[in-house]
Each structure stands twice: as C-alpha cells, then as structure tokens.
C-alpha atoms as a PDB file:
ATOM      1  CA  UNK A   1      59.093  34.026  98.791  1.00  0.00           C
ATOM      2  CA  UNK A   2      55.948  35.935  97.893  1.00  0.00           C
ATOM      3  CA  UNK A   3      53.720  37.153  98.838  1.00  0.00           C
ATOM      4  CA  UNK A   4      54.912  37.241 102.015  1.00  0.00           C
ATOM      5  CA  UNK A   5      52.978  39.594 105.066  1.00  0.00           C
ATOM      6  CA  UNK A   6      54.052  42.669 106.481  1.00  0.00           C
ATOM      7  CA  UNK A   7      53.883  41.403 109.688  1.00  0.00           C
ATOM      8  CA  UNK A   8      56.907  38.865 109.900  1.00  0.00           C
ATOM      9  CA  UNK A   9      55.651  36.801 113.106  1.00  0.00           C
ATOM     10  CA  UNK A  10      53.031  35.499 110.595  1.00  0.00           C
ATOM     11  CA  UNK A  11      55.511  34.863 107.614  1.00  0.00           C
ATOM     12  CA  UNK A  12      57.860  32.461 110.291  1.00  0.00           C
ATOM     13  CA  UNK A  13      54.157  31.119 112.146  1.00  0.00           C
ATOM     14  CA  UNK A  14      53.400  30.004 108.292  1.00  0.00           C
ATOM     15  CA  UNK A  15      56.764  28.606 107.393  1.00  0.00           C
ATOM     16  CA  UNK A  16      56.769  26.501 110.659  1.00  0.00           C
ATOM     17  CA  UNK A  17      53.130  25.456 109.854  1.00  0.00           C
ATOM     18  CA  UNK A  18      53.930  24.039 106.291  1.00  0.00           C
ATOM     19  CA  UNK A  19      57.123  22.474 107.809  1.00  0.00           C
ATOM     20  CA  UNK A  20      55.294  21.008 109.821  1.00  0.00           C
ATOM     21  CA  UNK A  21      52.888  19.853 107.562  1.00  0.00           C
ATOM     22  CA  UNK A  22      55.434  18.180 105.180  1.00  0.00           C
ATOM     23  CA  UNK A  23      56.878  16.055 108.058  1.00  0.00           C
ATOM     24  CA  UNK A  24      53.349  15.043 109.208  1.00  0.00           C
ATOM     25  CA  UNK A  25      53.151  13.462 105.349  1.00  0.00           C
ATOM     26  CA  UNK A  26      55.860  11.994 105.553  1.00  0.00           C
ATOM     27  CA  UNK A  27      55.144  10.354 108.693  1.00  0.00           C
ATOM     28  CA  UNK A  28      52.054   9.340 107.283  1.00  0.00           C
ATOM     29  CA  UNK A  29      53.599   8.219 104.253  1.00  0.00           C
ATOM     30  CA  UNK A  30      56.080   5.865 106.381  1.00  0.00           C
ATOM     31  CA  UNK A  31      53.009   4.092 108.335  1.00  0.00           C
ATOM     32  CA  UNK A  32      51.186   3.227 105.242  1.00  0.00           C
ATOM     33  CA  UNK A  33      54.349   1.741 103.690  1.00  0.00           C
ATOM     34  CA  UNK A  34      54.527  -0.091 107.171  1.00  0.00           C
ATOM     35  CA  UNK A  35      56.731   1.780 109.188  1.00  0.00           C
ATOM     36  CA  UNK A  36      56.026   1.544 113.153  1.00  0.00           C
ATOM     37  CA  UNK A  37      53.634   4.002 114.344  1.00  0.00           C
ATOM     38  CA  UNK A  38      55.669   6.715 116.186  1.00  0.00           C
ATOM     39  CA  UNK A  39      55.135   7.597 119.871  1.00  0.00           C
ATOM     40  CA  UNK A  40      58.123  10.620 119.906  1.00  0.00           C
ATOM     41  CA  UNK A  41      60.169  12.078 117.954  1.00  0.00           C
ATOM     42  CA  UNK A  42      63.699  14.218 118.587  1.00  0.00           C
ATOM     43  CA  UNK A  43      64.810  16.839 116.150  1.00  0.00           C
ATOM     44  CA  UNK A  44      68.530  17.633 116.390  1.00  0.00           C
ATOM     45  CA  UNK A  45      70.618  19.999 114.414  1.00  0.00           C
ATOM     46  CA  UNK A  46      72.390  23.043 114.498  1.00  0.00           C
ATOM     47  CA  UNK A  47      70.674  26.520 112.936  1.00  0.00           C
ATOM     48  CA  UNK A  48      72.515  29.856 113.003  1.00  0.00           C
ATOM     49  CA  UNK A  49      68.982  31.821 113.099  1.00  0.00           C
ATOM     50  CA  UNK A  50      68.170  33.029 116.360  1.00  0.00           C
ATOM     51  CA  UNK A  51      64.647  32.830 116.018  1.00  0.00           C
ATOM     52  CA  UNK A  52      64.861  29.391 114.335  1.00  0.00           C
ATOM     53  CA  UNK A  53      66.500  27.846 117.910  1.00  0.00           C
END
C-alpha cells in the first residue's frame, strides 16, 4: 500500500484508524436501518501478527 511512511508506528496507527472508521459506518449504517443502538461490543478472532494482538 502506498504511499506508506517511513516511520511504521504511523503506517499501523493509520490502518487501525481507517479500520476503525469502516466499522463505525457500519454501525451507523445498522442504526439507521433500525438496528438497536449498541452499548458494547466484543471483537474475537485469532491473528498471527504480533503487533496486531
């Protein structure tokens, strides 16, 4: 992906942010098709990336 900064802290800090973002829409999305509003949500999976987990 590219461009991508020298500094890799700021390439993952900007790849959380717009995953972040896309969820957020989708939530959003959900409510004004009527969905419940949300109070918490859990996030499970399994990631081999170290930095990921």
């Amino acid at each position: 992906m590219e461009p991508r900064p020298n500094n890799t802290a700021k390439f993952l800090h900007g790849m959380l942010e717009g995953i972040a973002r896309i969820e957020n829409r989708g939530y959003y999305l959900l409510k004004q098709l009527g969905a419940d509003n949300l109070s918490l949500v859990y996030t499970t999976g399994r990631s081999v990336n170290d930095t990921w987990r």
